[in-house]
N, C-alpha and C. Protein backbone atom coordinates (compact mmCIF):
# COMPACT_ATOMS: atom_id res chain seq x y z
N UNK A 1 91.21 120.22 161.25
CA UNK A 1 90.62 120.75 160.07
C UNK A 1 90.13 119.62 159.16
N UNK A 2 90.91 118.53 159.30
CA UNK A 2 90.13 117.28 158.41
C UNK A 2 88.81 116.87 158.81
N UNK A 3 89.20 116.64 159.79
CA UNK A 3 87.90 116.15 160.67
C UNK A 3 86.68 116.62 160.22
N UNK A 4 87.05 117.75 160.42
CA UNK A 4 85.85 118.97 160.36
C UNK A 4 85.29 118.88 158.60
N UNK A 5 86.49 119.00 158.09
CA UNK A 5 86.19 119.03 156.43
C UNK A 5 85.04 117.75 156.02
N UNK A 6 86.15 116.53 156.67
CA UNK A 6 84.90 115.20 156.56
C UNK A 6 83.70 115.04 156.71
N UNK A 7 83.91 115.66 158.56
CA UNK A 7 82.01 115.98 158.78
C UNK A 7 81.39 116.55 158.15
N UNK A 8 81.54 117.58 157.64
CA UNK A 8 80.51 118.23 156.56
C UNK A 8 80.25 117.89 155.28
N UNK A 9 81.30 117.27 155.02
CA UNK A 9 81.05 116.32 153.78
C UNK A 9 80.21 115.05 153.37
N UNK A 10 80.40 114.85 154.48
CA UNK A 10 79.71 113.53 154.93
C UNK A 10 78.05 113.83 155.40
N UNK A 11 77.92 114.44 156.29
CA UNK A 11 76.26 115.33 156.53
C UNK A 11 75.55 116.37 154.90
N UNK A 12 76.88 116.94 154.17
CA UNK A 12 76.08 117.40 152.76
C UNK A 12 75.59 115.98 152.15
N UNK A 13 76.35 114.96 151.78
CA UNK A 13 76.60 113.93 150.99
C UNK A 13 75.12 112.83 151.65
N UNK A 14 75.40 112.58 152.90
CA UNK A 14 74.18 111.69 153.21
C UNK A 14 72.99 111.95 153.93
N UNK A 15 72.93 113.48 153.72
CA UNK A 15 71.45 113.87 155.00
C UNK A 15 71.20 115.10 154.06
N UNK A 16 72.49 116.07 153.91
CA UNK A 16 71.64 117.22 152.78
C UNK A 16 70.95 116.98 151.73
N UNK A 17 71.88 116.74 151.01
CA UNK A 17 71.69 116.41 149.85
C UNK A 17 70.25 115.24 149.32
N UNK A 18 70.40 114.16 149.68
CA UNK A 18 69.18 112.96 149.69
C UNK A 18 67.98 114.27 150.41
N UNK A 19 67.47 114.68 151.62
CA UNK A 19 66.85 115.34 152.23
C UNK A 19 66.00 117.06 151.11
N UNK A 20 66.86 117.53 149.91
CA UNK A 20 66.79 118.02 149.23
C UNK A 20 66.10 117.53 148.44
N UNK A 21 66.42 116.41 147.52
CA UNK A 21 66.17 115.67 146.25
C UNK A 21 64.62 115.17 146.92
N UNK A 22 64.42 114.60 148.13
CA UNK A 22 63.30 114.28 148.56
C UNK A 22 62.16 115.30 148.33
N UNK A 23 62.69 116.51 148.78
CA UNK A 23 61.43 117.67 148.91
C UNK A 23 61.31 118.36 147.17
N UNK A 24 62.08 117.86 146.40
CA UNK A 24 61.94 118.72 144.93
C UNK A 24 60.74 118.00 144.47
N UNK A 25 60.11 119.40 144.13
CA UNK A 25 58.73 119.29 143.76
C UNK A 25 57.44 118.77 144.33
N UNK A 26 57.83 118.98 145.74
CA UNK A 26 56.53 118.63 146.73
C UNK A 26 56.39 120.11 147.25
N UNK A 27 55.12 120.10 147.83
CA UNK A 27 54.94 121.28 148.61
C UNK A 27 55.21 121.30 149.88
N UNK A 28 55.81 122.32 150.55
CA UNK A 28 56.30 122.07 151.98
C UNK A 28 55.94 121.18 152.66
N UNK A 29 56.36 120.88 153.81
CA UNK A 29 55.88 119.72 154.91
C UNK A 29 55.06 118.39 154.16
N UNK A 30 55.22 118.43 153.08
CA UNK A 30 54.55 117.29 151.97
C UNK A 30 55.23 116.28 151.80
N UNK A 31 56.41 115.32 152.60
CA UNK A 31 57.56 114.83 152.45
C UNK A 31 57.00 113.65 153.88
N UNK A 32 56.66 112.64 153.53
CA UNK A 32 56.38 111.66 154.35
C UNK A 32 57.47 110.51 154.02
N UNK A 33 58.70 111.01 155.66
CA UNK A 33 60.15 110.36 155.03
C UNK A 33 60.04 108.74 155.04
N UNK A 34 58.88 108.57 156.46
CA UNK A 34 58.95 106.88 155.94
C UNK A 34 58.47 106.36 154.80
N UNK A 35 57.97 106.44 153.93
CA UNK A 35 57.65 105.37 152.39
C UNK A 35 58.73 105.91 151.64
N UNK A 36 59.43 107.02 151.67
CA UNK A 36 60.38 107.71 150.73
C UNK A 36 61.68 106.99 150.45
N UNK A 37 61.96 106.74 149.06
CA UNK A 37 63.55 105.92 149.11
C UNK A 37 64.47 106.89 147.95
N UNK A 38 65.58 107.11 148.13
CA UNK A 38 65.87 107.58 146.74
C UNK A 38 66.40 106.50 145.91
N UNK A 39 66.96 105.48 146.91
CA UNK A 39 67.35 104.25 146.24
C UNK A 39 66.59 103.36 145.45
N UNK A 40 65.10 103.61 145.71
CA UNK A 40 64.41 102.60 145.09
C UNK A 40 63.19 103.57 144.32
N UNK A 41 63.43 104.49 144.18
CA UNK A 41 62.39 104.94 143.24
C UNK A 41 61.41 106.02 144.03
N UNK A 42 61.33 106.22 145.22
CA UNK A 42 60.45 107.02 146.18
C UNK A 42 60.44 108.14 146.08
N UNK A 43 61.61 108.50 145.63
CA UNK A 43 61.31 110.32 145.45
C UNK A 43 60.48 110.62 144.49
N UNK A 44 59.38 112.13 144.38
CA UNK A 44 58.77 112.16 143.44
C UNK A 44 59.36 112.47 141.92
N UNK A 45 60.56 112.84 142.05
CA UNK A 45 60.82 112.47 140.80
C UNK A 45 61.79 111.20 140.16
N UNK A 46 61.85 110.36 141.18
CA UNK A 46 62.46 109.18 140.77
C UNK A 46 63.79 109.24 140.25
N UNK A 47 64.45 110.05 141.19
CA UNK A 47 65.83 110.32 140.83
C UNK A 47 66.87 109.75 141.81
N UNK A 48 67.62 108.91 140.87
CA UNK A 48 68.40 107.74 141.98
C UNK A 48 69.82 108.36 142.34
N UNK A 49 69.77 108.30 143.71
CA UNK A 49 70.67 108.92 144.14
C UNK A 49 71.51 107.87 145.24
N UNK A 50 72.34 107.53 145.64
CA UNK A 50 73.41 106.21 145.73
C UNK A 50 74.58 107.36 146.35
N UNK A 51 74.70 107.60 147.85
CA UNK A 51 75.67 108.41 148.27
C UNK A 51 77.18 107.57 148.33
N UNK A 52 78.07 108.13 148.35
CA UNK A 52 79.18 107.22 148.41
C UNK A 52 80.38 108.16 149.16
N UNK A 53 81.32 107.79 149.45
CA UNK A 53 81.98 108.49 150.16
C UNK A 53 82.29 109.92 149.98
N UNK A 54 82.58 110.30 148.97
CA UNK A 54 82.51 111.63 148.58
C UNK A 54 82.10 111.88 147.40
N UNK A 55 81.01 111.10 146.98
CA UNK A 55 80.61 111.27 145.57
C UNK A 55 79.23 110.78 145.24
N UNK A 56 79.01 110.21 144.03
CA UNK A 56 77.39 109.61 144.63
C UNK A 56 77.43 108.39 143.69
N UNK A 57 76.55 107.42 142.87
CA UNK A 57 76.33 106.91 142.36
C UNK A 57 74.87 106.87 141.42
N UNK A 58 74.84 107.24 139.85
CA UNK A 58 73.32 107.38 139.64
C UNK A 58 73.45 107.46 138.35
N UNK A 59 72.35 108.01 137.48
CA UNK A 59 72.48 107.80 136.00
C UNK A 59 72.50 109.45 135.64
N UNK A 60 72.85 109.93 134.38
CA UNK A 60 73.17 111.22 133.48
C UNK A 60 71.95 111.37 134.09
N UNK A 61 70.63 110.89 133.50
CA UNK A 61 69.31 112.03 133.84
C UNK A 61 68.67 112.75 134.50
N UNK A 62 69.85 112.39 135.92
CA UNK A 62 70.01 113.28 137.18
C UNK A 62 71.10 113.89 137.87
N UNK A 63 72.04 113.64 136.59
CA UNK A 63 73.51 114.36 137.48
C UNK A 63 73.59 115.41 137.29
N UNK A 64 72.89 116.31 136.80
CA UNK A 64 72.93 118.13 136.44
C UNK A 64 72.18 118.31 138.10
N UNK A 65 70.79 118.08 137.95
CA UNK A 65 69.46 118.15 139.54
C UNK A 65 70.99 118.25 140.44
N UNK A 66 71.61 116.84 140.81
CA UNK A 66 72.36 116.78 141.56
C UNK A 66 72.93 117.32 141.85
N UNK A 67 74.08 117.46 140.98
CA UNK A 67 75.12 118.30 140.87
C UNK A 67 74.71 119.52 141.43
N UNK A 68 73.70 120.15 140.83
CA UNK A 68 73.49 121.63 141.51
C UNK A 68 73.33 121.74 142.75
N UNK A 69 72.48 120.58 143.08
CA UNK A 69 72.33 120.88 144.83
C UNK A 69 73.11 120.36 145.37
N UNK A 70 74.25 119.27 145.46
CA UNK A 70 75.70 119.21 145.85
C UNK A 70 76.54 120.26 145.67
N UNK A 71 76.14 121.54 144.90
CA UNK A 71 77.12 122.30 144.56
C UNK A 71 76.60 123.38 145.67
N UNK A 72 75.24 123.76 145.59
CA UNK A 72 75.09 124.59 146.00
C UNK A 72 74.99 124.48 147.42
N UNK A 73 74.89 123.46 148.40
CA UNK A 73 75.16 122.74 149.51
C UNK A 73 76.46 122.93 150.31
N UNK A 74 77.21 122.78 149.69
CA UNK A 74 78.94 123.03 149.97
C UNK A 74 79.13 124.61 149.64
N UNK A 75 78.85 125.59 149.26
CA UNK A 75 78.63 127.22 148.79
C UNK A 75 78.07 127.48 150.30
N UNK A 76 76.60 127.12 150.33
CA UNK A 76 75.85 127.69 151.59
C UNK A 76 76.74 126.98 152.64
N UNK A 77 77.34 126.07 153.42
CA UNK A 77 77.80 125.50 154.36
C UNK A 77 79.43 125.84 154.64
N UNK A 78 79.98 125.93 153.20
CA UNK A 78 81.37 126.80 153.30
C UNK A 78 82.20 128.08 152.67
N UNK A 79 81.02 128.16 151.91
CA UNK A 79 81.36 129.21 151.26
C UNK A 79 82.16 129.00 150.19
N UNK A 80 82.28 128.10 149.69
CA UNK A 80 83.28 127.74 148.32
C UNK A 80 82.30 127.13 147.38
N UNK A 81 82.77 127.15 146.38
CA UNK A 81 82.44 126.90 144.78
C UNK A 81 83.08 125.36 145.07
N UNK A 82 82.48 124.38 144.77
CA UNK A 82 83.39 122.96 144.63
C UNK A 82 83.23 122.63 143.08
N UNK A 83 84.25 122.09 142.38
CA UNK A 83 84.26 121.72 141.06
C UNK A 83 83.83 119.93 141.36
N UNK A 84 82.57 119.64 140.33
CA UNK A 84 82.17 117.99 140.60
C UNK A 84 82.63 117.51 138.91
N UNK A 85 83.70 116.43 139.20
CA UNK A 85 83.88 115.37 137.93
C UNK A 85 83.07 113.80 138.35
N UNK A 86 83.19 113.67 137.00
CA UNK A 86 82.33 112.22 137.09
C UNK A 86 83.14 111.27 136.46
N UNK A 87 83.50 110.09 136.56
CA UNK A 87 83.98 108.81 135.99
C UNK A 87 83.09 107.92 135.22
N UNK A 88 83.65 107.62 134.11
CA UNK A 88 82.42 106.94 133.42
C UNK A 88 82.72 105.37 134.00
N UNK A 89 81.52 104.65 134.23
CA UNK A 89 82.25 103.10 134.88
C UNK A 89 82.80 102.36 133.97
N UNK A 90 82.48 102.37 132.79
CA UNK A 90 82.96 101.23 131.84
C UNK A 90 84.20 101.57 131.76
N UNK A 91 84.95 102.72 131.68
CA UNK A 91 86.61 103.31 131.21
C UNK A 91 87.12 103.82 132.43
N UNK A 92 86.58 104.23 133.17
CA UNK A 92 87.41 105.26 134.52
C UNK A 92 87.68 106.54 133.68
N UNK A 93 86.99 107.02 132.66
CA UNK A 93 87.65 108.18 132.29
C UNK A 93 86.52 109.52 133.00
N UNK A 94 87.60 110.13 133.62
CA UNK A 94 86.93 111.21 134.09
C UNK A 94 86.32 112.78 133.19
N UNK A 95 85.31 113.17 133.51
CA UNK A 95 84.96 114.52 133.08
C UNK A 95 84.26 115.40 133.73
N UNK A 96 84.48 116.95 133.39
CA UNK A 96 83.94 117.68 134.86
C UNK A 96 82.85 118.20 133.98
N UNK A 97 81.74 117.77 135.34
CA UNK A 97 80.64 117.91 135.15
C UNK A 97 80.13 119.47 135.66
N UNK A 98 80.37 119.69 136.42
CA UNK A 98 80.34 121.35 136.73
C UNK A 98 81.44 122.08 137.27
N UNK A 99 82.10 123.02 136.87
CA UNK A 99 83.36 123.30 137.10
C UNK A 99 83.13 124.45 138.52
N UNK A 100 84.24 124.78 139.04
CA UNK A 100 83.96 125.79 140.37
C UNK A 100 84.56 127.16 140.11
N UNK A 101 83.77 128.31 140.88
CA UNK A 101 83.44 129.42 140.07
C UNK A 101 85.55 130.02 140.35
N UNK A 102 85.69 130.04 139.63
CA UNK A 102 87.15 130.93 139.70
C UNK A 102 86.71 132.07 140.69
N UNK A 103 87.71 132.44 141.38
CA UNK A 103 87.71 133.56 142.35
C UNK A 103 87.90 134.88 141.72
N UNK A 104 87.23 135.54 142.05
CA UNK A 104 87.35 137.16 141.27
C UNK A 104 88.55 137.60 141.60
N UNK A 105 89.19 138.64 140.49
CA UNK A 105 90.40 139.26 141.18
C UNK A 105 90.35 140.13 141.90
N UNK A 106 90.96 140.47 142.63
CA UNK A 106 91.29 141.83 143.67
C UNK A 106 92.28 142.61 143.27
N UNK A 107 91.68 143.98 143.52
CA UNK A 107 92.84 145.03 143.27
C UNK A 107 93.79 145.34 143.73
């Protein structure tokens, strides 16, 4: 079950996710992956995205974009709500940046 948990974490984190952010705001099949970087500015909206083991690396003016499609990535692939916190680098102080949907009750 780890294994498994990893792999998908690891394929949302470095192939979904980047692969997403690439196509926002192009028109289909409009995504020419060789010149494309997210690291260096290539996506059309120039949103830096820095995958990391289970998290990412980048600035506020794209961690909402992100966040959503990391969120919504892990929903479609497992069916869960994941809650994403962020660390600020200068302090290590953490804050949650989008919280995960509480489970409805049952009768």
């Amino acid at each position: 079950m780890a294994w498994f948990g990893q792999r998908v974490e690891s394929e949302i984190m470095a192939q979904e996710v980047p692969r997403q952010l690439m196509q926002s705001g192009l028109p289909a099949n409009s995504v020419n992956q060789s010149n494309q970087s997210l690291t260096c500015g290539g996506n059309p909206e120039e949103i830096l995205y820095i995958p990391m083991h289970d998290g990412w690396l980048g600035v506020e003016r794209d961690e909402q974009q992100i966040a959503a499609t990391v969120r919504g990535e892990f929903f479609r692939r497992l069916g869960y709500w994941v809650a994403i916190t962020k660390a600020e680098v200068a302090t290590g102080a953490e804050t949650v940046l989008v919280a995960g949907q509480p489970q409805a009750a049952t009768e």
